[in-house]
PDB file of N, CA and C in Angstrom:
ATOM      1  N   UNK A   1     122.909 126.604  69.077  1.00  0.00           N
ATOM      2  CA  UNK A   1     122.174 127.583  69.838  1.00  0.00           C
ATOM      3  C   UNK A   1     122.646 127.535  71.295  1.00  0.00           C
ATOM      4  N   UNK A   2     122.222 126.417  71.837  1.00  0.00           N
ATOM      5  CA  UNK A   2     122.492 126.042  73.460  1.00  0.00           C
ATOM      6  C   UNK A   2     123.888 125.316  73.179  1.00  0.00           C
ATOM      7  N   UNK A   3     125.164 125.666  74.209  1.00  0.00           N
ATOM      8  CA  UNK A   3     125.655 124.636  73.875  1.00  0.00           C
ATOM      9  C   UNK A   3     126.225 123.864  75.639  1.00  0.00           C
ATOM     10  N   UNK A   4     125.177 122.638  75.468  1.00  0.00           N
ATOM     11  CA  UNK A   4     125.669 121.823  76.794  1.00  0.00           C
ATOM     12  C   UNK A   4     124.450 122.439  77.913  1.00  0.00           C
ATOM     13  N   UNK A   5     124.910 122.135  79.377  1.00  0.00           N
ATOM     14  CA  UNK A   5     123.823 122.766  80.467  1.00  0.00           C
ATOM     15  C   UNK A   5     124.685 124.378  80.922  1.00  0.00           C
ATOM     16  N   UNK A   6     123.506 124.916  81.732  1.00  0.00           N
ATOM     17  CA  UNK A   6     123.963 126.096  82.541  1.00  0.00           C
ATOM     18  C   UNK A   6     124.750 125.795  83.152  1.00  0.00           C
ATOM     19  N   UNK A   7     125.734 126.686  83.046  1.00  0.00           N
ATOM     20  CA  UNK A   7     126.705 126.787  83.941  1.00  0.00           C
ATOM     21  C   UNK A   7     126.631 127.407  85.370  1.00  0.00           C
ATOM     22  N   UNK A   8     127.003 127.278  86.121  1.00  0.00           N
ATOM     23  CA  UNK A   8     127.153 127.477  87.766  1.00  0.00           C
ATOM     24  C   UNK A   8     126.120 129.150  87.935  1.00  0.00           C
ATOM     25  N   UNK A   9     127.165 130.117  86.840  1.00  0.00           N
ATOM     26  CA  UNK A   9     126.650 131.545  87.406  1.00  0.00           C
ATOM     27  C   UNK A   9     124.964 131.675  86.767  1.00  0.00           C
ATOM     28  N   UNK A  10     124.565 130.776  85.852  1.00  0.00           N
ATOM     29  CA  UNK A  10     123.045 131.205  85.144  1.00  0.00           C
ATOM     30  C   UNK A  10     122.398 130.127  86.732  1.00  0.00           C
ATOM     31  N   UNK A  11     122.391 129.525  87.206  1.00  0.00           N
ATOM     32  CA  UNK A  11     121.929 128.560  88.275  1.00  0.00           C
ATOM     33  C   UNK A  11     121.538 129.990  89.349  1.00  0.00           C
ATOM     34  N   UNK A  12     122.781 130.759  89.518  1.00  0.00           N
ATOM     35  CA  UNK A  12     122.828 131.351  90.902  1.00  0.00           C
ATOM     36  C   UNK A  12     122.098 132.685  90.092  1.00  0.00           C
ATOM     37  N   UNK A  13     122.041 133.197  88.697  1.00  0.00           N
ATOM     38  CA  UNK A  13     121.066 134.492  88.647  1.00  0.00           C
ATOM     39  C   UNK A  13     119.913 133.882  88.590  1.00  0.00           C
ATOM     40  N   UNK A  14     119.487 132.730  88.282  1.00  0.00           N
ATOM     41  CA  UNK A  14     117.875 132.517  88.458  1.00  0.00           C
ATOM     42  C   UNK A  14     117.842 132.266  89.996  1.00  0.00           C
ATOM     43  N   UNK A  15     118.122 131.734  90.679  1.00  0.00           N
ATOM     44  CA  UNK A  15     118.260 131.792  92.377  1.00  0.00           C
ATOM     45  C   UNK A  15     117.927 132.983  92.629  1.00  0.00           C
ATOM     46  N   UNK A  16     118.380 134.214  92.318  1.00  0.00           N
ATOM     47  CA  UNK A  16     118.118 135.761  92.582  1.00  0.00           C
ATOM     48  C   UNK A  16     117.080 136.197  92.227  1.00  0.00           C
ATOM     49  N   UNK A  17     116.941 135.870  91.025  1.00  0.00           N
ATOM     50  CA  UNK A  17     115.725 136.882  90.780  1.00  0.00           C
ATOM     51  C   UNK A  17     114.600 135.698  91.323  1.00  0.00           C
ATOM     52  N   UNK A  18     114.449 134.036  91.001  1.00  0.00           N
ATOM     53  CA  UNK A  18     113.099 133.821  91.904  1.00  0.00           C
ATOM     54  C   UNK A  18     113.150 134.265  93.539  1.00  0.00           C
ATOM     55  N   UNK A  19     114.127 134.756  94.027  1.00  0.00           N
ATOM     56  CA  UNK A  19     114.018 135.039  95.680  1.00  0.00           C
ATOM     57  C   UNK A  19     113.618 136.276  95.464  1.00  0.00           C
ATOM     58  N   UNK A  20     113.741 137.365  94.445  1.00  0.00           N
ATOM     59  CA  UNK A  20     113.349 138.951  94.500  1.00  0.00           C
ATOM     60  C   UNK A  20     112.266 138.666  94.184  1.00  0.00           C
ATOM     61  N   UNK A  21     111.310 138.213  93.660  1.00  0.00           N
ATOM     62  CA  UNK A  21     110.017 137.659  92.958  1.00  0.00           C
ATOM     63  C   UNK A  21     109.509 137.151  94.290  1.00  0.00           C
ATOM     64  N   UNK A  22     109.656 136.197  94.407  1.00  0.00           N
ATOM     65  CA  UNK A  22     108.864 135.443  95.391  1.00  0.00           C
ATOM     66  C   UNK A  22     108.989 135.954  97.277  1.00  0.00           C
ATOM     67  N   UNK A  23     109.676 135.862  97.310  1.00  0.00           N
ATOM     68  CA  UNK A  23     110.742 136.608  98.522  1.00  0.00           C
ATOM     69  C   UNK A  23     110.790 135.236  99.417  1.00  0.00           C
ATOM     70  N   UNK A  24     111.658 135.017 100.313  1.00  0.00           N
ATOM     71  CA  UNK A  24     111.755 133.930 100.885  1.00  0.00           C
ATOM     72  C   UNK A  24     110.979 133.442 102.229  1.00  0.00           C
ATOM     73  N   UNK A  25     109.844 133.913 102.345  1.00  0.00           N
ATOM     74  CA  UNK A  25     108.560 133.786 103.152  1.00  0.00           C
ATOM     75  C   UNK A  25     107.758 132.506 102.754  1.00  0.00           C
ATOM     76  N   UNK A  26     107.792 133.217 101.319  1.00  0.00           N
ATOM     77  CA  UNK A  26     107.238 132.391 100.395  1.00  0.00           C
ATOM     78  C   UNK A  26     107.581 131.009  99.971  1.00  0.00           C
ATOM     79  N   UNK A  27     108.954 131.356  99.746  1.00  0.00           N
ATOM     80  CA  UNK A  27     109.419 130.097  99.357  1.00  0.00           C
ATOM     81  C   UNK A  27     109.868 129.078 100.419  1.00  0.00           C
ATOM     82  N   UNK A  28     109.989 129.640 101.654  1.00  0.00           N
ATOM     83  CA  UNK A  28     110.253 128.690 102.901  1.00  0.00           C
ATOM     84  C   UNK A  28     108.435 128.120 103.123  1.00  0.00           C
ATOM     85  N   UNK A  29     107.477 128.659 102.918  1.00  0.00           N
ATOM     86  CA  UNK A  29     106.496 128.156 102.779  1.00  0.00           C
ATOM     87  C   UNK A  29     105.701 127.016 101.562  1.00  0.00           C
ATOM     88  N   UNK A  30     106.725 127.357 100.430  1.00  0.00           N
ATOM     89  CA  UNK A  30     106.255 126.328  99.334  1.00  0.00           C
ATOM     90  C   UNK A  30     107.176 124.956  99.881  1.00  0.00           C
ATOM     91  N   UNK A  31     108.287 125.343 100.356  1.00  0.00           N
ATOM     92  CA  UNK A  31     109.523 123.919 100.896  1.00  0.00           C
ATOM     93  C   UNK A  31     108.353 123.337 101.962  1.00  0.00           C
ATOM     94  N   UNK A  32     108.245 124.175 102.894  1.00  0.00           N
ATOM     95  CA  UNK A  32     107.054 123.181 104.277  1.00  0.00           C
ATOM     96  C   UNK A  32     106.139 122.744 103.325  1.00  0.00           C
ATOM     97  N   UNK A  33     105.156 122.816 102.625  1.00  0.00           N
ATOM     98  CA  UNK A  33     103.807 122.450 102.014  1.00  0.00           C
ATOM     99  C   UNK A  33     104.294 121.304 100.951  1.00  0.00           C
ATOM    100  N   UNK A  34     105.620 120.846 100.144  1.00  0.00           N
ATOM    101  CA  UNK A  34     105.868 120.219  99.763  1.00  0.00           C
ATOM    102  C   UNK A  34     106.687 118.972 100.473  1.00  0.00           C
ATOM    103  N   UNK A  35     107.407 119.226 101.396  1.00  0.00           N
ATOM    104  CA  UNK A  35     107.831 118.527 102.504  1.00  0.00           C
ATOM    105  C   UNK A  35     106.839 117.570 102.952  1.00  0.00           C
ATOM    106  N   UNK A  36     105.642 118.694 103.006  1.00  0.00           N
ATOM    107  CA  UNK A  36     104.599 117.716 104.092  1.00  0.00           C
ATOM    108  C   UNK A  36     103.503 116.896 103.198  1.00  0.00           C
ATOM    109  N   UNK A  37     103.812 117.351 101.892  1.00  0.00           N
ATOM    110  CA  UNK A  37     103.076 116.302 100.723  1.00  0.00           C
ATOM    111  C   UNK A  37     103.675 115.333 100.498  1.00  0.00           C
ATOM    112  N   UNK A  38     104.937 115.330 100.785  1.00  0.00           N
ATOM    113  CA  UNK A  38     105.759 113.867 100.263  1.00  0.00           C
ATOM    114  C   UNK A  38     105.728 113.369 101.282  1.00  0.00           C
ATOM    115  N   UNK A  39     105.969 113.449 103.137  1.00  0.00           N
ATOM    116  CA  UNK A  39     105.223 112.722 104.348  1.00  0.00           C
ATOM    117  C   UNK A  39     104.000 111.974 103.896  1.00  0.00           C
ATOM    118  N   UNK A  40     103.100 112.842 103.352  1.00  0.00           N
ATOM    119  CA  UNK A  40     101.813 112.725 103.783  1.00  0.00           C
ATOM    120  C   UNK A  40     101.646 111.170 102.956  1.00  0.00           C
ATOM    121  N   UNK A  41     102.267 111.377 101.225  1.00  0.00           N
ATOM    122  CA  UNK A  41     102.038 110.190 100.143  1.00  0.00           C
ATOM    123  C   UNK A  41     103.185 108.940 101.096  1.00  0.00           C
ATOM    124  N   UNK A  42     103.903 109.322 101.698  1.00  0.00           N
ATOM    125  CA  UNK A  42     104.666 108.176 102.083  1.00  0.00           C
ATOM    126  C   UNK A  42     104.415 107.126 103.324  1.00  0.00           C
ATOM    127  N   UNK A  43     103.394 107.977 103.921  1.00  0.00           N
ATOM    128  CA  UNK A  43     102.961 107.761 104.893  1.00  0.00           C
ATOM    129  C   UNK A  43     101.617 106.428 104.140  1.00  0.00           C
ATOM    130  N   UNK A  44     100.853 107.149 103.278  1.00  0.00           N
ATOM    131  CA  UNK A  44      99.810 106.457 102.302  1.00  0.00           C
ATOM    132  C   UNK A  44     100.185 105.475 101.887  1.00  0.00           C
ATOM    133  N   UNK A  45     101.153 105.475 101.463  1.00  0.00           N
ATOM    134  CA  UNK A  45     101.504 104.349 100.524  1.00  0.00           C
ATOM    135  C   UNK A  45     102.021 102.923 101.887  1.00  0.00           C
ATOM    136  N   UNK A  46     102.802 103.777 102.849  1.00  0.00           N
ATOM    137  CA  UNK A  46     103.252 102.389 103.618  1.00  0.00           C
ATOM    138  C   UNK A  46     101.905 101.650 104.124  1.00  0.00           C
ATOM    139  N   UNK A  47     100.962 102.796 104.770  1.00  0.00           N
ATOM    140  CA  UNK A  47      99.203 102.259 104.554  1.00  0.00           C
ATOM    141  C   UNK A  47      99.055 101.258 103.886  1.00  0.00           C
ATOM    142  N   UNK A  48      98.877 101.491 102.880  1.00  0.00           N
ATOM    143  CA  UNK A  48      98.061 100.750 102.139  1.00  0.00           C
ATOM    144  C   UNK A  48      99.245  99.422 101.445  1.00  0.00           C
ATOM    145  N   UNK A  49     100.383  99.274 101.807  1.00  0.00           N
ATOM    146  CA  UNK A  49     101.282  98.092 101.787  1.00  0.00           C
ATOM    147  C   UNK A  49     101.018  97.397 103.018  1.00  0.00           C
ATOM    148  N   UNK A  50     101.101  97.983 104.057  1.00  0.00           N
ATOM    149  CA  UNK A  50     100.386  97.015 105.488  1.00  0.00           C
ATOM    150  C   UNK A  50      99.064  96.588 105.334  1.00  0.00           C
ATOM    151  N   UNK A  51      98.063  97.277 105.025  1.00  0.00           N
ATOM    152  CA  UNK A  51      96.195  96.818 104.335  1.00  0.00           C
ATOM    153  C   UNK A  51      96.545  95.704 103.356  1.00  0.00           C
ATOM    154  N   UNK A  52      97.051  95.833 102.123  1.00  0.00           N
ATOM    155  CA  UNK A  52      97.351  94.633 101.386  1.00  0.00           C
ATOM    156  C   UNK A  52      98.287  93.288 102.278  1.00  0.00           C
ATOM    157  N   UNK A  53      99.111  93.335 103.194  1.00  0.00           N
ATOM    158  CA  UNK A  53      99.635  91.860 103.469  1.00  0.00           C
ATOM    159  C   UNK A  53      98.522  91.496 104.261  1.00  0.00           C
ATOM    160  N   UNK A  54      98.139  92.513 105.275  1.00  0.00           N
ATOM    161  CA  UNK A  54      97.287  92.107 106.422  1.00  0.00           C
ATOM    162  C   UNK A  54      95.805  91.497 105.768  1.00  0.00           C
ATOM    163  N   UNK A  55      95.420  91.855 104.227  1.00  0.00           N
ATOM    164  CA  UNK A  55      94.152  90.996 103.693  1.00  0.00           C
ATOM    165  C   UNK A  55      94.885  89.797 103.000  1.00  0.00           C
ATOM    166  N   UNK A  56      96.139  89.934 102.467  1.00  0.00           N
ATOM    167  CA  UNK A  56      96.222  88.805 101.672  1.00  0.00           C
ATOM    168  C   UNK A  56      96.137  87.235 102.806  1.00  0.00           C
ATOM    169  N   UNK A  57      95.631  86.152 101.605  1.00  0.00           N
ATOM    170  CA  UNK A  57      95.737  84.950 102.664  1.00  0.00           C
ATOM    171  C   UNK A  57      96.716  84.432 102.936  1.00  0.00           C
ATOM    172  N   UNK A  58      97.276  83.284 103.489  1.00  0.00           N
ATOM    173  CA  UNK A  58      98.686  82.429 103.571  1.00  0.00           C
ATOM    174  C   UNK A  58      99.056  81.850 102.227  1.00  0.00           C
ATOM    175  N   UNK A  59      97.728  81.285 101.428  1.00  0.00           N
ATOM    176  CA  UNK A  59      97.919  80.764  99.809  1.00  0.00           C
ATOM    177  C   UNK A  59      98.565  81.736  99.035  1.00  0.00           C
ATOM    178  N   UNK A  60      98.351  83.487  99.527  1.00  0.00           N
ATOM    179  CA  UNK A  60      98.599  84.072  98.462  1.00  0.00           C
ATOM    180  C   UNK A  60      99.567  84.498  98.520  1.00  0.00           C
ATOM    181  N   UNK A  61     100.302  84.978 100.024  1.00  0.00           N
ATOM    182  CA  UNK A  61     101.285  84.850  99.965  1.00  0.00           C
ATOM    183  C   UNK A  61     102.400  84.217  99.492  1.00  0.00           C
ATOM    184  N   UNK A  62     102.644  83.083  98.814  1.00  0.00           N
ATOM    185  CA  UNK A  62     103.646  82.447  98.152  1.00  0.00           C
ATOM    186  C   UNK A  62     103.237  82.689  96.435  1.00  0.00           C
ATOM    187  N   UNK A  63     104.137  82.877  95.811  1.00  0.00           N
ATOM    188  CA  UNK A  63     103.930  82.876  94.536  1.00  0.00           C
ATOM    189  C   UNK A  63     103.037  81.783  93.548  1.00  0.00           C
ATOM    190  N   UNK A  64     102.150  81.922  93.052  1.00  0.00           N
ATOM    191  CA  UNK A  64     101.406  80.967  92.698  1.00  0.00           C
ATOM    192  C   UNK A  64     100.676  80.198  93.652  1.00  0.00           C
ATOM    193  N   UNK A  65     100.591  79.972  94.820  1.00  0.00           N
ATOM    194  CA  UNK A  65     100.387  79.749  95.643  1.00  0.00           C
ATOM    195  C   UNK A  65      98.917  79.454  95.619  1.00  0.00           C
ATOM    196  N   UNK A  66      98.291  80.566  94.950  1.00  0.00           N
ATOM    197  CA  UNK A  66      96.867  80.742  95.452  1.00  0.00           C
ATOM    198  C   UNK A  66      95.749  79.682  94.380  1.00  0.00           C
ATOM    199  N   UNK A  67      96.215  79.222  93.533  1.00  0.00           N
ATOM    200  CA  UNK A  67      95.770  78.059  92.858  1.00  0.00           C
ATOM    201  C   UNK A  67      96.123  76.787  92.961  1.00  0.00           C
ATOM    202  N   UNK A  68      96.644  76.284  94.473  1.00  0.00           N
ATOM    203  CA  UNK A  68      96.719  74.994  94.743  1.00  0.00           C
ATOM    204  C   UNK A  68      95.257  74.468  95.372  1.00  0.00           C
ATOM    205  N   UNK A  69      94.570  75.152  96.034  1.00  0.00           N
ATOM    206  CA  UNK A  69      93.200  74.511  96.152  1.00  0.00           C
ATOM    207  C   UNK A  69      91.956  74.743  95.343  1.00  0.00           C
ATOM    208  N   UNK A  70      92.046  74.992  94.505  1.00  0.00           N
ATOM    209  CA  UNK A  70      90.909  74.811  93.390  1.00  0.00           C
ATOM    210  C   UNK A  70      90.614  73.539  92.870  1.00  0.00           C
ATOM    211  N   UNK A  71      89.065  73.501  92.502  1.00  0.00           N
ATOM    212  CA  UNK A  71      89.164  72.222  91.717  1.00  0.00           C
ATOM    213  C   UNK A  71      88.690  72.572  90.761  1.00  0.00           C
ATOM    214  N   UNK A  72      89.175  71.456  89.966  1.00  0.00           N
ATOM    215  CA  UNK A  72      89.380  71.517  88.656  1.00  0.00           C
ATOM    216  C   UNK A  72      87.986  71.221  88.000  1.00  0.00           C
ATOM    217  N   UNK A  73      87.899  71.979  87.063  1.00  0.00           N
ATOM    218  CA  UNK A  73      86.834  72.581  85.518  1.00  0.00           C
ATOM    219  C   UNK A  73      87.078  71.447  85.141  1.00  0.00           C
ATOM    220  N   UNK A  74      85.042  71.550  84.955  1.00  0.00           N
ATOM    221  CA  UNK A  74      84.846  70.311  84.278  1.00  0.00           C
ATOM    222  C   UNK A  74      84.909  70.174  82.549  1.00  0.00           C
ATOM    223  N   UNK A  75      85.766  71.170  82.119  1.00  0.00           N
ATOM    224  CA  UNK A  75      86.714  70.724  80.636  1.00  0.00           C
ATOM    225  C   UNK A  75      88.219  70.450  81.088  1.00  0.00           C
ATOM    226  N   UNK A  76      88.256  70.388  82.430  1.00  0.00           N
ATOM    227  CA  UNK A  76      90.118  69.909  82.451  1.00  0.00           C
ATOM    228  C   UNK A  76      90.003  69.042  82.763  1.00  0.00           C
ATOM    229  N   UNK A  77      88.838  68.366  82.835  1.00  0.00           N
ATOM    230  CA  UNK A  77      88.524  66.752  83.794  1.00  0.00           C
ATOM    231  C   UNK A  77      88.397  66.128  82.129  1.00  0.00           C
ATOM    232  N   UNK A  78      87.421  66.570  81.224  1.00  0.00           N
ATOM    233  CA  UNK A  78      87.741  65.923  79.814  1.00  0.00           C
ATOM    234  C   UNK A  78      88.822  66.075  79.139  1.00  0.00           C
ATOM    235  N   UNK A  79      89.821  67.383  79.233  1.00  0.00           N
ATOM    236  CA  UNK A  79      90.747  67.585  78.635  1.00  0.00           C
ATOM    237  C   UNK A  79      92.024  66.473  78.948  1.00  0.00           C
ATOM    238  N   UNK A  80      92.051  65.917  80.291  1.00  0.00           N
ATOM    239  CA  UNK A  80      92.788  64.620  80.290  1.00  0.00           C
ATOM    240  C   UNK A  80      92.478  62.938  79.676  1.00  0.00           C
ATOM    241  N   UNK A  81      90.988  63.209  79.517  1.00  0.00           N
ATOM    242  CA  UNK A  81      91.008  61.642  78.471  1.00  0.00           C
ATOM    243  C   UNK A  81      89.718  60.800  79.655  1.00  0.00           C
ATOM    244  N   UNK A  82      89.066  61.579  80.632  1.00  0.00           N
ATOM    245  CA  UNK A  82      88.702  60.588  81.715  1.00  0.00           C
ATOM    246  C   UNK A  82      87.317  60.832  81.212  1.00  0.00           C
TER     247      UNK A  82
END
């Protein structure tokens, strides 16, 4: 049926007719409004990567880290034999 992708000239007639359709007002307005959605999430996300180090503690920072000061359950205190 299909054989392989579009080639170059089916790329450039859909280019045409969505610019006769839409007209390019439009579509220079869907580029700004999507532009400024991917700012906006990138902006969020570096947020909330600075909120997470700035709560984590110094323990947690290191891998495993954060279970060196616990004490130990009183079935791991029998589970050694004491």
């Amino acid at each position: 049926m299909f054989s392989g992708t579009f080639s170059i000239w089916h790329w450039l007639i859909l280019l045409v007719i969505v610019v006769a359709v839409f007209g390019t007002k439009k579509l220079r307005g869907a580029g700004d409004d999507l532009g400024a959605a991917v700012k906006n999430f990138k902006t969020a996300v570096r947020e909330g990567e600075e909120e997470a180090a700035r709560t984590a503690t110094p323990a947690e920072a290191f891998e495993g880290g954060s279970d060196i000061h616990q004490k130990p359950s009183a079935a791991s205190a029998y589970a050694d034999g004491d």
